[in-house]
Protein backbone atom coordinates (compact mmCIF):
# COMPACT_ATOMS: atom_id res chain seq x y z
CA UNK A 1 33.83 9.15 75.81
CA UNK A 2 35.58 8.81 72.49
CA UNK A 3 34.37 11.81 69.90
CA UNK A 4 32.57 10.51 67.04
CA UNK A 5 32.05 7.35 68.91
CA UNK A 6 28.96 5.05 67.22
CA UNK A 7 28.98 2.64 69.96
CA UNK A 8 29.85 5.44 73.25
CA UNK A 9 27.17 5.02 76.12
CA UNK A 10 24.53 6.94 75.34
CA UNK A 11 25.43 7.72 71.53
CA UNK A 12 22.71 7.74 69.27
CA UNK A 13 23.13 6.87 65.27
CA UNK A 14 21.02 9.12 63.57
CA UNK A 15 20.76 6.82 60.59
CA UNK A 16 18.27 5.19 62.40
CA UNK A 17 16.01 8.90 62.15
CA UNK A 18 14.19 8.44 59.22
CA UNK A 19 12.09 11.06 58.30
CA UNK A 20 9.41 11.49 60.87
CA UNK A 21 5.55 11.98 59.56
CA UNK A 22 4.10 10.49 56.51
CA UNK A 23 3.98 11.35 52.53
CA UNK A 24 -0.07 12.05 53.56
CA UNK A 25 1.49 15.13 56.06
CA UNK A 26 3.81 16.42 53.42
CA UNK A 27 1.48 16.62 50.80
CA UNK A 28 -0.76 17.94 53.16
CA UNK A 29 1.36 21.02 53.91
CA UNK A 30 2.22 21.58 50.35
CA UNK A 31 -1.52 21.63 49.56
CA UNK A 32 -2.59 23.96 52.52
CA UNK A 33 0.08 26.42 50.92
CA UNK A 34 -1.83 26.39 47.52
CA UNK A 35 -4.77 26.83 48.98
CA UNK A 36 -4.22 28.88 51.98
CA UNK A 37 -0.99 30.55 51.34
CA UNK A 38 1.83 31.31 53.63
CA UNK A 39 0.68 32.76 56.29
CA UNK A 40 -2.12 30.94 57.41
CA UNK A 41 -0.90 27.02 56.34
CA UNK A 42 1.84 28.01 58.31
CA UNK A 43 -0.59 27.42 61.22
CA UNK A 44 0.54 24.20 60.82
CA UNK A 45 3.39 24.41 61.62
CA UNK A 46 2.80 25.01 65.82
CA UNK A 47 1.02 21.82 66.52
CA UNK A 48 3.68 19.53 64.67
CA UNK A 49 6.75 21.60 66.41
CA UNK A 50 4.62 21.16 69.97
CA UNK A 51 4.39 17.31 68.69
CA UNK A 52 8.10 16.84 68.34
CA UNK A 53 9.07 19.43 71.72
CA UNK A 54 6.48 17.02 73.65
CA UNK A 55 7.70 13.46 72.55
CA UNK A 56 11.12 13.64 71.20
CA UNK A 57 12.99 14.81 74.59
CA UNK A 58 16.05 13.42 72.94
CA UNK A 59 16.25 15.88 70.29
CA UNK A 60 15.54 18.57 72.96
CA UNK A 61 17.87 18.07 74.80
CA UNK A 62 20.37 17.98 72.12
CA UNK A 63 18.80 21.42 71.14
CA UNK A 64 19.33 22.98 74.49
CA UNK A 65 22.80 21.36 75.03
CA UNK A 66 23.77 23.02 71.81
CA UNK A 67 22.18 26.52 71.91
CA UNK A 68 24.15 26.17 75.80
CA UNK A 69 27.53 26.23 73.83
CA UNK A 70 26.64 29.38 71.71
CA UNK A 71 25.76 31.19 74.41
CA UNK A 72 29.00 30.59 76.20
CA UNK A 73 30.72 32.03 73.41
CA UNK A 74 30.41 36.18 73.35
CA UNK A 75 29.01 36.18 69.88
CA UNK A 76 26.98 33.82 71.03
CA UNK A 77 25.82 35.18 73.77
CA UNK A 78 24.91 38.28 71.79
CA UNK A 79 23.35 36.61 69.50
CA UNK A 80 20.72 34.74 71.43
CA UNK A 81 20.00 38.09 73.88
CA UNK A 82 19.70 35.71 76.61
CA UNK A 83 20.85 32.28 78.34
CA UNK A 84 18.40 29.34 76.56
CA UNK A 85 15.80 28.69 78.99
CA UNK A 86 13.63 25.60 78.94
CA UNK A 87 11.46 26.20 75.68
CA UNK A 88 14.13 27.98 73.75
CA UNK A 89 14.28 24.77 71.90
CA UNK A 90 10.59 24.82 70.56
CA UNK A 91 11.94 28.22 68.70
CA UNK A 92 14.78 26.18 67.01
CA UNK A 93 12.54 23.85 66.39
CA UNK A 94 10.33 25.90 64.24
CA UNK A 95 13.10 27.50 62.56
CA UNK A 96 13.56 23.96 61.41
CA UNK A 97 9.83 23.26 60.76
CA UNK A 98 9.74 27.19 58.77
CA UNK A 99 12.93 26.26 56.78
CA UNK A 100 11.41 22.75 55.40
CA UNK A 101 8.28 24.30 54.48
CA UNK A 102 9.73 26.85 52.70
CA UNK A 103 11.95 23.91 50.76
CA UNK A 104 9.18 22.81 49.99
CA UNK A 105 7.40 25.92 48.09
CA UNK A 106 11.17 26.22 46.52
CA UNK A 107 10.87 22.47 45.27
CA UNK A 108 7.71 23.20 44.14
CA UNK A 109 8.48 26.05 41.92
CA UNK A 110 8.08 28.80 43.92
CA UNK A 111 11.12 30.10 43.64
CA UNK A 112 9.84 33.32 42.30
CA UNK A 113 8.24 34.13 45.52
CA UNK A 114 11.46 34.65 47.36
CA UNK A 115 14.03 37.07 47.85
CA UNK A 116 17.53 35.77 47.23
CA UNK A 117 20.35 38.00 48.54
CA UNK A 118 24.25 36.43 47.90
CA UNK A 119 28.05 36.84 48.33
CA UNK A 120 31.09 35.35 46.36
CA UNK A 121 28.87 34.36 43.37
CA UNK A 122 31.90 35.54 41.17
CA UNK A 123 33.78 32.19 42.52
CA UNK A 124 31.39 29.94 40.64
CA UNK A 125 31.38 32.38 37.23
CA UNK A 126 35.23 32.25 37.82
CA UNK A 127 35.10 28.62 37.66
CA UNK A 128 32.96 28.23 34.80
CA UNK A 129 35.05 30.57 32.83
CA UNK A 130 38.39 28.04 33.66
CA UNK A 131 36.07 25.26 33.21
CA UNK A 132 37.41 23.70 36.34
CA UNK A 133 35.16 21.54 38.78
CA UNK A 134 35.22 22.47 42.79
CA UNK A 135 33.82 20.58 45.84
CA UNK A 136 30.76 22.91 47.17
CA UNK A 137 30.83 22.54 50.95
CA UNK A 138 27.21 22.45 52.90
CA UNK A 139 26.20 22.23 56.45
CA UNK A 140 22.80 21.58 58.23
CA UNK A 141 22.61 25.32 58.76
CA UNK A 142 19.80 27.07 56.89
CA UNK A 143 18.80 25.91 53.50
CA UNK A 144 20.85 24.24 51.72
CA UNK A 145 18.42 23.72 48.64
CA UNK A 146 18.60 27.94 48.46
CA UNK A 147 22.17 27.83 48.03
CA UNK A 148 22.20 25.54 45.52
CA UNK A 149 19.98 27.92 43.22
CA UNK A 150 23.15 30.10 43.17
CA UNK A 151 25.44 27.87 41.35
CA UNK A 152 22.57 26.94 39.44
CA UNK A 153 21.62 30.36 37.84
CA UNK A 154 25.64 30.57 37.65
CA UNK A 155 24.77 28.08 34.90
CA UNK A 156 27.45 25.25 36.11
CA UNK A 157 26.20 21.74 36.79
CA UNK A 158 26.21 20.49 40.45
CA UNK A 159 25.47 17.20 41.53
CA UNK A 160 24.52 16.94 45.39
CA UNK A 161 25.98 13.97 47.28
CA UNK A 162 23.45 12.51 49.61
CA UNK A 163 22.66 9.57 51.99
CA UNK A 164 20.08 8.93 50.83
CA UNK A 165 18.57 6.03 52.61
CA UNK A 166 16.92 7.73 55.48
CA UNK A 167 15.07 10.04 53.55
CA UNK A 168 13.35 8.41 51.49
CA UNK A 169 9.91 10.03 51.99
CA UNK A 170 11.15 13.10 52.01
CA UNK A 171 13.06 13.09 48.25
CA UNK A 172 10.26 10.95 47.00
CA UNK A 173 7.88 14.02 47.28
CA UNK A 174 10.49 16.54 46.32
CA UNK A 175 11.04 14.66 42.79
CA UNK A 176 7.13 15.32 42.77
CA UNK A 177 7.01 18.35 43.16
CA UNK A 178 10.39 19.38 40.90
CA UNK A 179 9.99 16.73 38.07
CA UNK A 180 12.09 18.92 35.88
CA UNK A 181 14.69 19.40 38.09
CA UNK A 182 18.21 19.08 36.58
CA UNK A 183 20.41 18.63 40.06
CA UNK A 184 22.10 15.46 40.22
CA UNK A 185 22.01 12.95 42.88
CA UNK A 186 25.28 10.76 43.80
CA UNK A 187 23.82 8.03 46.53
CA UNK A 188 26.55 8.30 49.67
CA UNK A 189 27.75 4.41 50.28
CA UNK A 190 30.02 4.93 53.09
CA UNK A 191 31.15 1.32 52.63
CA UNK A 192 31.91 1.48 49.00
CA UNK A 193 34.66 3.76 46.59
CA UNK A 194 32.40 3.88 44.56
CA UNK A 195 30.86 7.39 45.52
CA UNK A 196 34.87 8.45 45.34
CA UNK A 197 34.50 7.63 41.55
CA UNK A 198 31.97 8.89 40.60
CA UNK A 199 32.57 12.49 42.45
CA UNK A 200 36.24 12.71 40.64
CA UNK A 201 34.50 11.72 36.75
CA UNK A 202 31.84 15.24 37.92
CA UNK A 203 35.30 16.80 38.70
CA UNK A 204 36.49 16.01 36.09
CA UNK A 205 33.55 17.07 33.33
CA UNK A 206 34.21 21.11 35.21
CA UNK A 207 31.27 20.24 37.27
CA UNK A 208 30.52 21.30 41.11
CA UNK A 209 30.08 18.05 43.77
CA UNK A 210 28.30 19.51 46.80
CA UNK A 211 28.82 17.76 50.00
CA UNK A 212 26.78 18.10 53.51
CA UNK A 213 30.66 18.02 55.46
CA UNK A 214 29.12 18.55 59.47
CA UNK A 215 27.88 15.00 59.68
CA UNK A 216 29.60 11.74 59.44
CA UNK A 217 28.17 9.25 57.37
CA UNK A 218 25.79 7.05 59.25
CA UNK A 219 28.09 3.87 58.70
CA UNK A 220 31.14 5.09 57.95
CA UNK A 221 34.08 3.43 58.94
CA UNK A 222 36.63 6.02 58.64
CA UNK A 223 38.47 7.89 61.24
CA UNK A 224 36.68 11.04 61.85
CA UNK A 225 38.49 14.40 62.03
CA UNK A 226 38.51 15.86 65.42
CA UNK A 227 38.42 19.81 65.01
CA UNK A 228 37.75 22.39 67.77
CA UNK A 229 34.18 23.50 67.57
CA UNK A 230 31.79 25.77 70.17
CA UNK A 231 34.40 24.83 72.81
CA UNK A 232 34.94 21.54 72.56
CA UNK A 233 36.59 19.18 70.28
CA UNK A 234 33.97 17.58 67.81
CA UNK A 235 34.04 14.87 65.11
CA UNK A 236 33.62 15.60 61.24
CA UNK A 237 33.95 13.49 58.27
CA UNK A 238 37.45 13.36 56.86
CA UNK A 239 36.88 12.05 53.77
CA UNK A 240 35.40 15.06 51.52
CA UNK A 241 38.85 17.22 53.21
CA UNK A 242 40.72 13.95 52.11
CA UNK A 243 39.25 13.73 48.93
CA UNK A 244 40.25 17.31 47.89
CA UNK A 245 43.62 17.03 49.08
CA UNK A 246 44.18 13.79 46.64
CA UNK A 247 42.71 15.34 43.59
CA UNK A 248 43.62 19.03 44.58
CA UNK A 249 40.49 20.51 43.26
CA UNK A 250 39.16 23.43 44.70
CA UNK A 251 37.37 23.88 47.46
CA UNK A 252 34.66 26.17 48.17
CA UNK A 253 32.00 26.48 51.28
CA UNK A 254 28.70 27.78 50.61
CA UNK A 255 26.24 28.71 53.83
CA UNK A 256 22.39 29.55 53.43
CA UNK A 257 20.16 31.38 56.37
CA UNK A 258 16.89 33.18 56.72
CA UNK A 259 16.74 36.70 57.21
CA UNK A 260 12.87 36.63 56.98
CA UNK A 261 9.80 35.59 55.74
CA UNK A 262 11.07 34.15 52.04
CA UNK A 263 14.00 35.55 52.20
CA UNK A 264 17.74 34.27 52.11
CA UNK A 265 21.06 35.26 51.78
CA UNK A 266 23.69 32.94 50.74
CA UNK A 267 27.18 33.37 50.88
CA UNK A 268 30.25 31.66 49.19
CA UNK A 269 33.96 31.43 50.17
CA UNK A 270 36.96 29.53 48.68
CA UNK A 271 38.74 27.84 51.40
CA UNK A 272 41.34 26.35 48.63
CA UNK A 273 42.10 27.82 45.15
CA UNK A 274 43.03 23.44 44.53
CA UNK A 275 46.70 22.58 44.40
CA UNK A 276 48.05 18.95 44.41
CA UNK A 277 50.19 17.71 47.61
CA UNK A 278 52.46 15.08 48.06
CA UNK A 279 51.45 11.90 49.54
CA UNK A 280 53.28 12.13 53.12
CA UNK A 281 51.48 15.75 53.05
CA UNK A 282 47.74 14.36 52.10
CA UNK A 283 46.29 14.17 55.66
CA UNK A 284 48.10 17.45 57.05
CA UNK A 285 45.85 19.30 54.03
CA UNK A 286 43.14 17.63 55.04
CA UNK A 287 43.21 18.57 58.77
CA UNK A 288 44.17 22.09 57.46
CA UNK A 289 41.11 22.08 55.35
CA UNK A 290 38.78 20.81 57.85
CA UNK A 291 39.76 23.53 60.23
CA UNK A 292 38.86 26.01 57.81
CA UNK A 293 35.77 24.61 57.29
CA UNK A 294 34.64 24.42 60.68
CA UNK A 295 35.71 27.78 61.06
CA UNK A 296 33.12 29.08 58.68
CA UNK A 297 30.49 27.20 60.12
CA UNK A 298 31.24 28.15 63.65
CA UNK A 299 31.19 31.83 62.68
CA UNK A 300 27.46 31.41 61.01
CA UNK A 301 26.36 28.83 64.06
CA UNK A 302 27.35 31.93 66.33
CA UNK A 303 25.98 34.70 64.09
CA UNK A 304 22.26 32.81 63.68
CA UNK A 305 22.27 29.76 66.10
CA UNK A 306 19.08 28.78 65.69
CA UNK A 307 19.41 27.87 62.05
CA UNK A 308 21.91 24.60 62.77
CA UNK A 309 20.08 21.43 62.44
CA UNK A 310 22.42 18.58 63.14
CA UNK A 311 22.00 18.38 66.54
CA UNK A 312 25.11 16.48 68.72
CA UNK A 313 25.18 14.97 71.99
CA UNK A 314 27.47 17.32 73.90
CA UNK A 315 29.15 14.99 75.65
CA UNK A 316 29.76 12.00 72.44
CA UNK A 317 29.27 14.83 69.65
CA UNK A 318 27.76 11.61 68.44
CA UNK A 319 25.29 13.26 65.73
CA UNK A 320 21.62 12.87 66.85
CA UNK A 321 19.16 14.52 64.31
């Protein structure tokens, strides 16, 4: 089957997974942490993971497909202690279901009840100081909301670029929680330029644009970038590679994971100090770029693989969750 294929046998489009539960559940969970605390309104937690291990044998098997791949690769391998068996997926599962209730405490401002450890914050004070703007690259690996609060406290303005449209529930109780919150929002419209606009003017004011680069846009019509990944070749979005190569800014990945109860560590690396290429040269840096990318990621997906949550169909790498 063709990589990245919407309409391969089999393929799932994962626009069509809106956010499961209801606004009821979420404000449930926030209000059981209030009340309860961590500890035990994380009791929740086990019967909505056995829910979703139960039901949703899609997304399982996606899970265990995955975690399959790590654990051919030696890191891998070490990583996990042992070959994924056939609930290894409830643990990445909760992982999941630990990470988004901990988003929510942070959204809710509790971010003085966790411990942030970092790397490569002196990128982000670095470009504050030349008043430049950078593209912040993301992934569905950890918490991306706990990165974020590291270019925040580096005091330079970031504007997250989101689809938006199958999370609805989701943000709506986040901008509840946060009112205050000064992160910026640019809607994803994979069928307009718009969002291309819009990016280059934050660019453009020294501002960061983070990007989520491990999916492709639910809609999108462009050709994907095929890149080597866990052993296979695997589709990624080429426009926020394409986009850096036209306006040669600089471009920077940041990865978040858990290392325990409330506490993160988030890391930072420039894969491109920015530079300007010719035309004829514009989807060679691209490629380039998105192989450096994917790099990163792959290193992090082998060094904690249960904290990557965009689950592919091995055999379309058609993204499913």
């Amino acid at each position: 089957r063709r990589l990245g294929g919407g309409d391969a046998a089999g393929a799932v489009d994962w626009s069509r997974y809106g956010e499961r539960g209801t606004m009821g559940a979420l404000r449930f969970g926030v209000g059981a942490y209030r009340l309860l605390g961590r500890r035990l309104s994380m009791l929740f937690l086990y019967p909505a993971v056995a829910w979703f291990f139960l039901r949703d044998r899609e997304l399982v098997g996606a899970s265990r497909r995955y975690l399959e791949a790590v654990y051919a690769r030696p890191d891998g391998a070490r990583a996990l202690g042992k070959r994924p068996g056939a609930l290894t997926p409830c643990r990445h599962l909760f992982e999941f279901a630990v990470q988004t209730f901990d988003r929510m405490i942070l959204w809710g401002g509790g971010l003085e009840h966790f411990t942030m450890e970092h790397r490569g914050s002196d990128h982000l004070f670095a470009l504050k100081a030349e008043g430049r703007g950078a593209l912040l690259l993301g992934a569905h690996l950890g918490s991306f909301d706990m990165a974020r609060t590291l270019a925040r406290d580096s005091g330079v303005p970031i504007n997250i670029v989101m689809f938006t449209a199958n999370a609805e529930r989701i943000n709506r109780i986040f901008e509840e929680l946060d009112p205050e919150s000064q992160v910026r929002v640019v809607s994803l419209d994979p069928t307009s330029v718009r969002t291309a606009f819009e990016i280059k003017a934050c660019l453009d004011r020294g501002e960061l644009v983070a990007i989520l680069a491990d999916r492709v846009p639910a809609g999108s019509r462009e050709e994907p970038i095929e890149v080597p990944f866990l052993g296979e070749r695997r589709a990624f979005p080429r426009s926020p590679f394409l986009l850096a190569s036209l306006l040669g800014c600089p471009v920077l990945v940041s990865l978040c994971v858990r290392k325990g109860p409330l506490r993160y560590y988030t890391w930072v690396e420039t894969i491109s100090p920015g530079r300007r290429v010719p035309r004829a040269e514009r989807e060679k840096r691209a490629e380039e770029l998105a192989a450096a990318y994917v790099g990163e990621l792959e290193r992090a997906c082998l060094a904690h693989p249960y904290q990557w949550f965009n689950f592919y169909d091995s055999q379309t790498t058609q993204p499913i969750g």
